[in-house]
PDB file of N, CA and C in Angstrom:
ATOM      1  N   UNK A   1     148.488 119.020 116.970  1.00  0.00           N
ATOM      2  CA  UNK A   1     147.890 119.725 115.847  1.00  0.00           C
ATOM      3  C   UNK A   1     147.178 120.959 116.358  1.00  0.00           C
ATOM      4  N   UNK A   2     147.296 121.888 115.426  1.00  0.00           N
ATOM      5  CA  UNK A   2     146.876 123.393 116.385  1.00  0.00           C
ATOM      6  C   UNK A   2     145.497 124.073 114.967  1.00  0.00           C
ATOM      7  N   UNK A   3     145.595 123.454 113.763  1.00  0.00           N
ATOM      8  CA  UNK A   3     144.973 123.973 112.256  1.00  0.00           C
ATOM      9  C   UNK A   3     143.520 122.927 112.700  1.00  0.00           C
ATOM     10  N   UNK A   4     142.667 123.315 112.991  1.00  0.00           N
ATOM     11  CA  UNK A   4     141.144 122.955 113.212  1.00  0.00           C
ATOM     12  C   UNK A   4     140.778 122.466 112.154  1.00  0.00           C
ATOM     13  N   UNK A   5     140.575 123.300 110.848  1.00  0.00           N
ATOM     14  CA  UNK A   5     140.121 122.811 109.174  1.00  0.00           C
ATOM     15  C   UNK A   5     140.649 121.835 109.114  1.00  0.00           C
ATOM     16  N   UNK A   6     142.183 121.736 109.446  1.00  0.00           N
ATOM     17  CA  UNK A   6     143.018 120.780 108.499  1.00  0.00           C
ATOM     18  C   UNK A   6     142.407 118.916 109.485  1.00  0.00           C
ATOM     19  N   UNK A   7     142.451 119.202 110.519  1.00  0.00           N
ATOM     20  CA  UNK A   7     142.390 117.949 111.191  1.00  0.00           C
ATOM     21  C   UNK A   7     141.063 117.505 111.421  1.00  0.00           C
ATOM     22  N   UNK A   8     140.354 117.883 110.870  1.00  0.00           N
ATOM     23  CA  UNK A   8     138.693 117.627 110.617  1.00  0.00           C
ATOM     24  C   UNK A   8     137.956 116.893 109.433  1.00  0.00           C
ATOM     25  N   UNK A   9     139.327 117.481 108.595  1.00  0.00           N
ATOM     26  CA  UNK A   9     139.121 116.481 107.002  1.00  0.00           C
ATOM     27  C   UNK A   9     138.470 115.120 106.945  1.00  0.00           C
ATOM     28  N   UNK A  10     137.738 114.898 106.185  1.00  0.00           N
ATOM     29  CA  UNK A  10     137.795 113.141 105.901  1.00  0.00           C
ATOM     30  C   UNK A  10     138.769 112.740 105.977  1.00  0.00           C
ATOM     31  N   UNK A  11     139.893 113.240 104.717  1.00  0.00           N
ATOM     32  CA  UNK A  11     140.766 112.442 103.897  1.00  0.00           C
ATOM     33  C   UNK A  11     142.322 112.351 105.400  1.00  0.00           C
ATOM     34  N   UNK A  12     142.100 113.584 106.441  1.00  0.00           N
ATOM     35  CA  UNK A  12     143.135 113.129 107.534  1.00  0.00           C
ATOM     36  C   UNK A  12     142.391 111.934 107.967  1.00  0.00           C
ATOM     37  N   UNK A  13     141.119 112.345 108.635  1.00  0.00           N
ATOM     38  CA  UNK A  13     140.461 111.231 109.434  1.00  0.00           C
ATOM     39  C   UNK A  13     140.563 109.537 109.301  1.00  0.00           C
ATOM     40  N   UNK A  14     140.611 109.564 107.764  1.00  0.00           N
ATOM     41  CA  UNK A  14     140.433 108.382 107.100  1.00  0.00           C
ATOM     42  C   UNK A  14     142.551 107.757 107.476  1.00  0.00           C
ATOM     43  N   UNK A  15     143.071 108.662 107.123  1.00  0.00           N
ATOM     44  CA  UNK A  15     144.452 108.126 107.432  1.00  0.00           C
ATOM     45  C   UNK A  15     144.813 108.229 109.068  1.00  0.00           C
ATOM     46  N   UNK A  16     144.121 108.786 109.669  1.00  0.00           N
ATOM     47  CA  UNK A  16     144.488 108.161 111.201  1.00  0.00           C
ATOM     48  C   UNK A  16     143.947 107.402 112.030  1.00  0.00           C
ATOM     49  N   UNK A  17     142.516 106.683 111.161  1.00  0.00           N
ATOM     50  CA  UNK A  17     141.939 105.691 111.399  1.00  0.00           C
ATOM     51  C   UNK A  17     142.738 104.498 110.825  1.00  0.00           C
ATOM     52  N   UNK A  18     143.210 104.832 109.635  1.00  0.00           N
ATOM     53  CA  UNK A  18     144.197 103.002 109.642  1.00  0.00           C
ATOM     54  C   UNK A  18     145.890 103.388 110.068  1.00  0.00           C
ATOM     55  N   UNK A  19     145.903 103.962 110.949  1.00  0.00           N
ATOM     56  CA  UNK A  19     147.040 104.381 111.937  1.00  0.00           C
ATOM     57  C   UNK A  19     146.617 103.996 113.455  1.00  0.00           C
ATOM     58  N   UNK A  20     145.769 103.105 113.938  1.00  0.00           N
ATOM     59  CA  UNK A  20     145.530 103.467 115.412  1.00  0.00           C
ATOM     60  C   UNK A  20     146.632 103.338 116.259  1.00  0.00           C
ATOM     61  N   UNK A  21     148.203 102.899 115.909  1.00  0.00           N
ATOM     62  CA  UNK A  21     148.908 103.235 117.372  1.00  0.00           C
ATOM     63  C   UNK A  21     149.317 104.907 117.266  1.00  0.00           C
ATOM     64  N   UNK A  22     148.769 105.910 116.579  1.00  0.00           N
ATOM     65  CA  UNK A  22     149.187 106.853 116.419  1.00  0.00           C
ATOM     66  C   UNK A  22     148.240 107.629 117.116  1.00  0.00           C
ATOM     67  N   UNK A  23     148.652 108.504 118.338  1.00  0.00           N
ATOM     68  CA  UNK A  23     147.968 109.547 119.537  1.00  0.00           C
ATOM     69  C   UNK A  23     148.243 110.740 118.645  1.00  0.00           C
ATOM     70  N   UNK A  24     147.300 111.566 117.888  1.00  0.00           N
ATOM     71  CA  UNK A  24     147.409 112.572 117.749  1.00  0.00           C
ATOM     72  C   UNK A  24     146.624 113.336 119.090  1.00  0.00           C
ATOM     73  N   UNK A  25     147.805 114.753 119.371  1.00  0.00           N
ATOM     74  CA  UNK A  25     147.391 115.726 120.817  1.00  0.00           C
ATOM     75  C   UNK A  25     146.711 116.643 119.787  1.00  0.00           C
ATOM     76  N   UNK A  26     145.978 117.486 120.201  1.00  0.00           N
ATOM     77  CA  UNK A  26     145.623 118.997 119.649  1.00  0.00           C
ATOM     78  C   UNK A  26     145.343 119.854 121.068  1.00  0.00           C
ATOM     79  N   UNK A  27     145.870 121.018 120.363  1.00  0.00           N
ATOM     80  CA  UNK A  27     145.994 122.449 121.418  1.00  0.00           C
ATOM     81  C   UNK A  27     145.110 122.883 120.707  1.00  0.00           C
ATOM     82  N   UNK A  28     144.715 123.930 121.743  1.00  0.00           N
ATOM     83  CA  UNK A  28     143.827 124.901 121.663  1.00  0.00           C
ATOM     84  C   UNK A  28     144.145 125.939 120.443  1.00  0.00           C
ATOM     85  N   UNK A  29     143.132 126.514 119.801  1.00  0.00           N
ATOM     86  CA  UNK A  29     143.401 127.439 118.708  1.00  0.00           C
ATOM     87  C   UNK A  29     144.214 128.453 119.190  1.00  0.00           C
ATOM     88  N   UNK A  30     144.004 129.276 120.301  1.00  0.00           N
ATOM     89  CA  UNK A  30     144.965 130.241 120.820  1.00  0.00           C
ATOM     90  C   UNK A  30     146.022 130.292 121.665  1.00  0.00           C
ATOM     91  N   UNK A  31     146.349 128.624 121.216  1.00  0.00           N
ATOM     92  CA  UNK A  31     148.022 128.173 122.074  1.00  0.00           C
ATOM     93  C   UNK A  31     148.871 128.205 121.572  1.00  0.00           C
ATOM     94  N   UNK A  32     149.294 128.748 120.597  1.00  0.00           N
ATOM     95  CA  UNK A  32     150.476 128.608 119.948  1.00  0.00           C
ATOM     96  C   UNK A  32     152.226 128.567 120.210  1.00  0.00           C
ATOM     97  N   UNK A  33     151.710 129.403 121.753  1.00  0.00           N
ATOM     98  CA  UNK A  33     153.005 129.737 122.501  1.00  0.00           C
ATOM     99  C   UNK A  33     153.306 127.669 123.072  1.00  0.00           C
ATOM    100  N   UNK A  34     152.531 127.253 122.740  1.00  0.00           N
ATOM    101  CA  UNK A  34     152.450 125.306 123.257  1.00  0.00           C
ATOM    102  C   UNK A  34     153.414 125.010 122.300  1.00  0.00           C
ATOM    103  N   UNK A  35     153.716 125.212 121.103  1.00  0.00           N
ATOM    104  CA  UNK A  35     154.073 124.843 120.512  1.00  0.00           C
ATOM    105  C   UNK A  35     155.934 125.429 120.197  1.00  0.00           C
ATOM    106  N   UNK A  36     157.015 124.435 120.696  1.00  0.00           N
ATOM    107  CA  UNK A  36     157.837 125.035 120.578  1.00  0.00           C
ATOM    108  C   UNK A  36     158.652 125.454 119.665  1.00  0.00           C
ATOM    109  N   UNK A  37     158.288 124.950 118.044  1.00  0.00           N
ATOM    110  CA  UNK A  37     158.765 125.713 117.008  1.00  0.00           C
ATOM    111  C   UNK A  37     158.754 127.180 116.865  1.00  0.00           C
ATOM    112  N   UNK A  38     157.485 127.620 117.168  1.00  0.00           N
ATOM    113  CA  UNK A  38     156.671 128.561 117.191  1.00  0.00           C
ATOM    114  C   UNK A  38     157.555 129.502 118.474  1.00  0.00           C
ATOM    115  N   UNK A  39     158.082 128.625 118.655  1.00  0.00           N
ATOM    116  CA  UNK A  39     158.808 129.610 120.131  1.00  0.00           C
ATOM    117  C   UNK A  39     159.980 130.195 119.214  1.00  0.00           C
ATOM    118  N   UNK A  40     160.468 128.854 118.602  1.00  0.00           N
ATOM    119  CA  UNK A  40     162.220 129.414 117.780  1.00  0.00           C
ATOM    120  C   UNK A  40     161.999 130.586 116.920  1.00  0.00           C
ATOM    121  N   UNK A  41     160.688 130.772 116.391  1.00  0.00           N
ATOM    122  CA  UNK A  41     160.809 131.537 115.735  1.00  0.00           C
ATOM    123  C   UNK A  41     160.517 132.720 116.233  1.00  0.00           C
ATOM    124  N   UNK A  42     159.922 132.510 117.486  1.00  0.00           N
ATOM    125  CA  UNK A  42     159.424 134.372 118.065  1.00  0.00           C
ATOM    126  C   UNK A  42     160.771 134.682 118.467  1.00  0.00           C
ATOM    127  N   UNK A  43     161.768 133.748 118.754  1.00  0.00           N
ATOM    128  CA  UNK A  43     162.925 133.841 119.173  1.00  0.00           C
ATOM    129  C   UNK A  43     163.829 134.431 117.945  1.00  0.00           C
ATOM    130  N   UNK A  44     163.801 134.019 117.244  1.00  0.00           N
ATOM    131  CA  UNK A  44     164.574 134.286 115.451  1.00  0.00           C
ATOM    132  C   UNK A  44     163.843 135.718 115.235  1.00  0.00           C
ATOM    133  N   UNK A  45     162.388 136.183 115.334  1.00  0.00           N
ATOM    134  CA  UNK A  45     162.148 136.995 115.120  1.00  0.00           C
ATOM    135  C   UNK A  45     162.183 138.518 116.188  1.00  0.00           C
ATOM    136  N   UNK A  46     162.569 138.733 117.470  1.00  0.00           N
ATOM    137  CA  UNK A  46     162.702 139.091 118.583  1.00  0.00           C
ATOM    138  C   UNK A  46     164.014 139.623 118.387  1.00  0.00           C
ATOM    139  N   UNK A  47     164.927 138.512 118.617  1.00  0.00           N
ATOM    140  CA  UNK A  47     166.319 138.504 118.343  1.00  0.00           C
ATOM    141  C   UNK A  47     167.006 139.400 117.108  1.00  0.00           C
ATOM    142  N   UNK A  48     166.634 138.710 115.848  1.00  0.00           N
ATOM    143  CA  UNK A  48     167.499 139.503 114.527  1.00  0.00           C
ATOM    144  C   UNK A  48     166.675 140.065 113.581  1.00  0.00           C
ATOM    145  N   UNK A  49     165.237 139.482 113.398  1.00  0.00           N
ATOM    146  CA  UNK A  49     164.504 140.782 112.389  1.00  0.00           C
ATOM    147  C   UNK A  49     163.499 142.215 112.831  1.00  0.00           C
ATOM    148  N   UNK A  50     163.193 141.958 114.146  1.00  0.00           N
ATOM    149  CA  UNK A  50     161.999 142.920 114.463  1.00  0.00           C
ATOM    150  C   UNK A  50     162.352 144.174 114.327  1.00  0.00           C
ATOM    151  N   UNK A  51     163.714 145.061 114.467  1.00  0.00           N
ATOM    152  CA  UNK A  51     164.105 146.127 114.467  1.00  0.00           C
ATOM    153  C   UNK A  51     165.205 146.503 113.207  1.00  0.00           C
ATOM    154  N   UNK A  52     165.251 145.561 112.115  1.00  0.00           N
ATOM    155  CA  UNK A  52     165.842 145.675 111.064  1.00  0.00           C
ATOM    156  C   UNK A  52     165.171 146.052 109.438  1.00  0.00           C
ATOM    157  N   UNK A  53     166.242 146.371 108.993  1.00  0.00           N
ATOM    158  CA  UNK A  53     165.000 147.340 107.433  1.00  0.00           C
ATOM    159  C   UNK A  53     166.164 145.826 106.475  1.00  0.00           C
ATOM    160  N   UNK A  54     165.098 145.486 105.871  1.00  0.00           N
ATOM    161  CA  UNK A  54     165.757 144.730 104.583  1.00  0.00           C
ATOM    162  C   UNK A  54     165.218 145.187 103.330  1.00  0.00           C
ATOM    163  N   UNK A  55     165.798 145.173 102.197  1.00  0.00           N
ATOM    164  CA  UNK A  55     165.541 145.569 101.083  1.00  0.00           C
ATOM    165  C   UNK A  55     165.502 144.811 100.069  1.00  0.00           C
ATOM    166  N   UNK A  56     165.676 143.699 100.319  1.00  0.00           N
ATOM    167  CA  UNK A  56     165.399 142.219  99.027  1.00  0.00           C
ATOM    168  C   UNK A  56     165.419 141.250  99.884  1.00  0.00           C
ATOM    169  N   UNK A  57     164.641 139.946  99.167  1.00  0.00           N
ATOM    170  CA  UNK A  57     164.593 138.755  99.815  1.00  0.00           C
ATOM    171  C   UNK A  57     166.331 138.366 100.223  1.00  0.00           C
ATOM    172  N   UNK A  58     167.114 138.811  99.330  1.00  0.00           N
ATOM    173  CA  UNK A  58     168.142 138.315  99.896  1.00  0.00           C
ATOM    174  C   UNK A  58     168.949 138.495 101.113  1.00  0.00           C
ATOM    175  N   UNK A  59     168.845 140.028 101.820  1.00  0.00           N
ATOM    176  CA  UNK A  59     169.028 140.634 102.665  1.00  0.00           C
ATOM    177  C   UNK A  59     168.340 139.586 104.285  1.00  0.00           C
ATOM    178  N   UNK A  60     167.027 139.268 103.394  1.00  0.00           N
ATOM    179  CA  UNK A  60     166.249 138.971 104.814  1.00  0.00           C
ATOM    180  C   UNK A  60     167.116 137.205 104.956  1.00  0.00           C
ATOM    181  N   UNK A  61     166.790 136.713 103.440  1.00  0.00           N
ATOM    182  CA  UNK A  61     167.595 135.659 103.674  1.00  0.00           C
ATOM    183  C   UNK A  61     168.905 135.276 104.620  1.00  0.00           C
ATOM    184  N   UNK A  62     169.533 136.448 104.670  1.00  0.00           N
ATOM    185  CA  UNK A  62     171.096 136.257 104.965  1.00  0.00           C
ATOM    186  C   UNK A  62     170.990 136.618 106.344  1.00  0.00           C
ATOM    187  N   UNK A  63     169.759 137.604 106.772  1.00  0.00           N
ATOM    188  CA  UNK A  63     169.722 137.597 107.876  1.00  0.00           C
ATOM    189  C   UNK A  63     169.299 136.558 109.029  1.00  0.00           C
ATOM    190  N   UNK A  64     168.436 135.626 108.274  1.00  0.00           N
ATOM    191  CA  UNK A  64     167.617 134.156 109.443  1.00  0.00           C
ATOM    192  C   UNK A  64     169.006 133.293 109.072  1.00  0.00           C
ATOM    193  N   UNK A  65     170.180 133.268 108.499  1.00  0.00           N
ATOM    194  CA  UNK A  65     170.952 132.720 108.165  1.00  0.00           C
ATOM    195  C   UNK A  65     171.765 132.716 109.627  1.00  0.00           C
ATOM    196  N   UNK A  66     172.253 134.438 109.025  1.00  0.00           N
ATOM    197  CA  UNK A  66     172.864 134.460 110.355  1.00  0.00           C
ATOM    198  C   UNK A  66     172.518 134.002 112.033  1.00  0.00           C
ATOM    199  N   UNK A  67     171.434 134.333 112.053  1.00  0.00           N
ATOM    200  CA  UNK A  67     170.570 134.122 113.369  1.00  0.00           C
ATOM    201  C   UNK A  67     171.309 132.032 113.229  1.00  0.00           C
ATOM    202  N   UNK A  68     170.606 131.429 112.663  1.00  0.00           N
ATOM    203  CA  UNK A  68     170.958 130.140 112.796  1.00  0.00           C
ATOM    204  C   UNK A  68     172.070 130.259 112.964  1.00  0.00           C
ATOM    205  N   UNK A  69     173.175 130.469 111.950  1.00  0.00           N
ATOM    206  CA  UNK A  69     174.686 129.776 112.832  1.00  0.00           C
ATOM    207  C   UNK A  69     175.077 130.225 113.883  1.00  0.00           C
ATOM    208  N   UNK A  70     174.439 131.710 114.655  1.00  0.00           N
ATOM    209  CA  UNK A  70     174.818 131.887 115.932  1.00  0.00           C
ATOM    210  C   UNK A  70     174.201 130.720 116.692  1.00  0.00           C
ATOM    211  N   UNK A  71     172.722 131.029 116.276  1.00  0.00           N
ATOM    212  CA  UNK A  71     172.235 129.477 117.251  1.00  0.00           C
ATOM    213  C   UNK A  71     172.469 128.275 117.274  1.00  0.00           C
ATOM    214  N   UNK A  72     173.519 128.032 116.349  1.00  0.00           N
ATOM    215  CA  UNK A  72     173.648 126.715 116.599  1.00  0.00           C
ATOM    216  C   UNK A  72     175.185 126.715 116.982  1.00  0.00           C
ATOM    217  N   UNK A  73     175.891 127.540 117.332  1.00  0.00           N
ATOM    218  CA  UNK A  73     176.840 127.508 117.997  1.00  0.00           C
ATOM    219  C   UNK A  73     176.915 127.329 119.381  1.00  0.00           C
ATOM    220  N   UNK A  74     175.253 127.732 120.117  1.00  0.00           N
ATOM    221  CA  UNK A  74     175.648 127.375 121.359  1.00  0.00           C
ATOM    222  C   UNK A  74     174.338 126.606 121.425  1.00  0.00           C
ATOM    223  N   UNK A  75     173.404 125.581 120.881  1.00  0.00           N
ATOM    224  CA  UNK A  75     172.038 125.449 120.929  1.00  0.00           C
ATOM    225  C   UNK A  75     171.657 125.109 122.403  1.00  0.00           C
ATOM    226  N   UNK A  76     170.867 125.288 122.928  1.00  0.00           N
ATOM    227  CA  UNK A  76     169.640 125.166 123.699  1.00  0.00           C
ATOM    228  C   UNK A  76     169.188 124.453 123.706  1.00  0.00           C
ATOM    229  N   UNK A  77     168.543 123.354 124.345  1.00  0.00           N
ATOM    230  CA  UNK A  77     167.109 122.656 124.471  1.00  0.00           C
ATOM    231  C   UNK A  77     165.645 123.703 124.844  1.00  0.00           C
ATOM    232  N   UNK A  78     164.793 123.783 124.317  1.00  0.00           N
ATOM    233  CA  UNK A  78     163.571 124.271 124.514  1.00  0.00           C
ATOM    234  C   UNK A  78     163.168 123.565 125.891  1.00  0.00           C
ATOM    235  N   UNK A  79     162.962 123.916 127.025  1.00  0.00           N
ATOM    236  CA  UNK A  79     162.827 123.182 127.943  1.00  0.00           C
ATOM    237  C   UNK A  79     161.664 122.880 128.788  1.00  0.00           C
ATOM    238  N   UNK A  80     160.632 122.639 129.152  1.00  0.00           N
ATOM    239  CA  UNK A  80     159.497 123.451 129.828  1.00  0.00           C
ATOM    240  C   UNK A  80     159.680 123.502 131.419  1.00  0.00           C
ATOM    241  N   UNK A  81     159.793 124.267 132.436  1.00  0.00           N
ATOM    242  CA  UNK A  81     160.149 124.662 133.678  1.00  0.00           C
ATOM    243  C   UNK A  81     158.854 124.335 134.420  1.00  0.00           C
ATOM    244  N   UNK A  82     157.535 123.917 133.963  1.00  0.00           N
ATOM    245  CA  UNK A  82     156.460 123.602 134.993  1.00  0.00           C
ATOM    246  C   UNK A  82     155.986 122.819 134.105  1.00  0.00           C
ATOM    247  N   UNK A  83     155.028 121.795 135.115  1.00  0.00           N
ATOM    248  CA  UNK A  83     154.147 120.774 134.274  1.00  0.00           C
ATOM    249  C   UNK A  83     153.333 121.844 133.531  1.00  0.00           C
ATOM    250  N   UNK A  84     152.651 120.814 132.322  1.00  0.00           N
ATOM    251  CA  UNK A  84     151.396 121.596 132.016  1.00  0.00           C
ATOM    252  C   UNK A  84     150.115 121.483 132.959  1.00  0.00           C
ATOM    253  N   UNK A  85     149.468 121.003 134.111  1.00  0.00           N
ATOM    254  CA  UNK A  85     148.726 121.438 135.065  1.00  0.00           C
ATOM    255  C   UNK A  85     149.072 122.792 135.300  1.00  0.00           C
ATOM    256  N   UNK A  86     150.573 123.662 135.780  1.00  0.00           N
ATOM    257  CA  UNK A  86     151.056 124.313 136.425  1.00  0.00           C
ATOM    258  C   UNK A  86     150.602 125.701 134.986  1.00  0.00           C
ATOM    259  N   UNK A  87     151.112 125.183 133.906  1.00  0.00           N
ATOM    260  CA  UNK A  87     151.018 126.181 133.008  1.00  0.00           C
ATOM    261  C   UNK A  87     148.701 126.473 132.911  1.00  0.00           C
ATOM    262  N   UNK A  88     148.326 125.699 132.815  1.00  0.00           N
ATOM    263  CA  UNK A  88     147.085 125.328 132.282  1.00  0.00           C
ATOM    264  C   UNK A  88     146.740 126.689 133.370  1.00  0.00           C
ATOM    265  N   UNK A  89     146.901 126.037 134.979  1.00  0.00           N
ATOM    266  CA  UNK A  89     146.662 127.171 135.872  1.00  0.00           C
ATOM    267  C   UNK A  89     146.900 128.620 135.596  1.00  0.00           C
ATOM    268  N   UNK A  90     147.940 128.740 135.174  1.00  0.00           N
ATOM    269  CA  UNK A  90     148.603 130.182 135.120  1.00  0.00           C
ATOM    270  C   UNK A  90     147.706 131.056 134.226  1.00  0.00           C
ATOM    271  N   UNK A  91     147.562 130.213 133.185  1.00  0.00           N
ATOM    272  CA  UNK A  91     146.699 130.292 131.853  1.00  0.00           C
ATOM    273  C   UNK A  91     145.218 131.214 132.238  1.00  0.00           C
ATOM    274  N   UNK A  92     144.623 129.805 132.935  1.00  0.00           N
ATOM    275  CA  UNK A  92     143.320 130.255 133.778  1.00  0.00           C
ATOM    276  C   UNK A  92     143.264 131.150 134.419  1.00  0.00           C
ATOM    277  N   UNK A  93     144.485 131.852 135.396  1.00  0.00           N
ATOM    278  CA  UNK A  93     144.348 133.145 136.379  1.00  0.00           C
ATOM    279  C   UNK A  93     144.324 134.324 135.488  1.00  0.00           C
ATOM    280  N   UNK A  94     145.153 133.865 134.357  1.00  0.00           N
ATOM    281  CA  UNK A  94     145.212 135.294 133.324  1.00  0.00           C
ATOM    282  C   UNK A  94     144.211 135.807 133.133  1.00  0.00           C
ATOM    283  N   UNK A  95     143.233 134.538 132.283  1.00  0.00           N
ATOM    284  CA  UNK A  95     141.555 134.546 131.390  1.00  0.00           C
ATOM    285  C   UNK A  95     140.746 135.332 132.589  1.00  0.00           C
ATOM    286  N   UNK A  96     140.922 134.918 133.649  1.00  0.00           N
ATOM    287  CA  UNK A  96     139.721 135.274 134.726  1.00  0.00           C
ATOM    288  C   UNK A  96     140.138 136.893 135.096  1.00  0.00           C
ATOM    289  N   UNK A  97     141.424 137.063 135.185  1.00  0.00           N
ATOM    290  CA  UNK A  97     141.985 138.486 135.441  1.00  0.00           C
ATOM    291  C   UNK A  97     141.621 139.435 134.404  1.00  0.00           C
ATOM    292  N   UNK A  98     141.716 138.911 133.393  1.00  0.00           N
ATOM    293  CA  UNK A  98     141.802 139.912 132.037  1.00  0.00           C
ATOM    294  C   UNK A  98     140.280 140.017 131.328  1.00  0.00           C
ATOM    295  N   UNK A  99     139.309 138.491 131.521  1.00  0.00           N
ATOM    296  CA  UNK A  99     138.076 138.668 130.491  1.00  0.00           C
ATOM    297  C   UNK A  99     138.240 138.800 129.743  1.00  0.00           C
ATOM    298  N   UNK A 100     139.484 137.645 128.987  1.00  0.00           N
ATOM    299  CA  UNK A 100     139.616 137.937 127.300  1.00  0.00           C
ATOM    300  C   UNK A 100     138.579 136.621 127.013  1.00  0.00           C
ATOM    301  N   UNK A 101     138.351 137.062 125.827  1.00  0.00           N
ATOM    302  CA  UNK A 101     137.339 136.145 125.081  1.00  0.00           C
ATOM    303  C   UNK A 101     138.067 134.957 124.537  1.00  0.00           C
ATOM    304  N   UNK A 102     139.800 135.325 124.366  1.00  0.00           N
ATOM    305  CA  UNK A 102     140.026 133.869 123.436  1.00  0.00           C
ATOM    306  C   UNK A 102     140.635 133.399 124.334  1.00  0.00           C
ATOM    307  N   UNK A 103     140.111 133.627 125.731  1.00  0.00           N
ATOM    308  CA  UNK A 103     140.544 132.259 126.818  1.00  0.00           C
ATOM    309  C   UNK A 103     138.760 131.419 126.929  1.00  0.00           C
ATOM    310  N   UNK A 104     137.831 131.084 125.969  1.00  0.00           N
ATOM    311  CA  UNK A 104     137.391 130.723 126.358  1.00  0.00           C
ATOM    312  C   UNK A 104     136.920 129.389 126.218  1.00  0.00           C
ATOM    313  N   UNK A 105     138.176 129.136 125.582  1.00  0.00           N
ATOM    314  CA  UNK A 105     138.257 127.213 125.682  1.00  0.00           C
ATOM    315  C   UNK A 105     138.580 126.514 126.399  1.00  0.00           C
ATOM    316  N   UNK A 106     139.031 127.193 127.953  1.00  0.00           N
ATOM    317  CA  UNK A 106     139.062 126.893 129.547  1.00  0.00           C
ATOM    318  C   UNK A 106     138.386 126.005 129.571  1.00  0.00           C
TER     319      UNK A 106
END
């Protein structure tokens, strides 16, 4: 879970208290790149809309269309290439290099 408001609720709280074999994880507010949906779509958006002009919903429609059946002609696994220790690190050399403020849930 990455939405802070949302997972703070009573009314979640109350339903994942009569759930206990259920591990909910939560990431950090400014992890989103953790999350690999969030990847398909920087990918969907990178790939076929960032440099395109559409002129009706339908245009844009036909365009995430297309993007899918290419992608699923050859799909991918989302894969991760280092533990998360390895990423967490990388993370940390950035924050300390750069002095950004929204690394500061280190």
């Amino acid at each position: 879970m990455d939405n802070d408001a949302t997972r703070k609720t009573p009314k979640l709280k109350a339903w994942l208290a009569r759930r206990p074999d259920w591990h909910v994880h939560f990431t950090p507010a400014s992890a989103s790149w953790v999350n690999q949906v969030e990847r398909w779509f920087a990918e969907l958006t990178r790939k076929q809309l960032q440099h395109g002009v559409r002129r009706s919903t339908a245009e844009l429609e036909t365009d995430v269309a297309t993007f899918i059946e290419a992608h699923n002609k050859n799909p991918k696994l989302y894969k991760w290439v280092k533990s998360a220790d390895e990423i967490l690190a990388s993370r940390k050399r950035f924050c300390q290099r750069t002095e950004l403020s929204l690394c500061s849930e280190l």
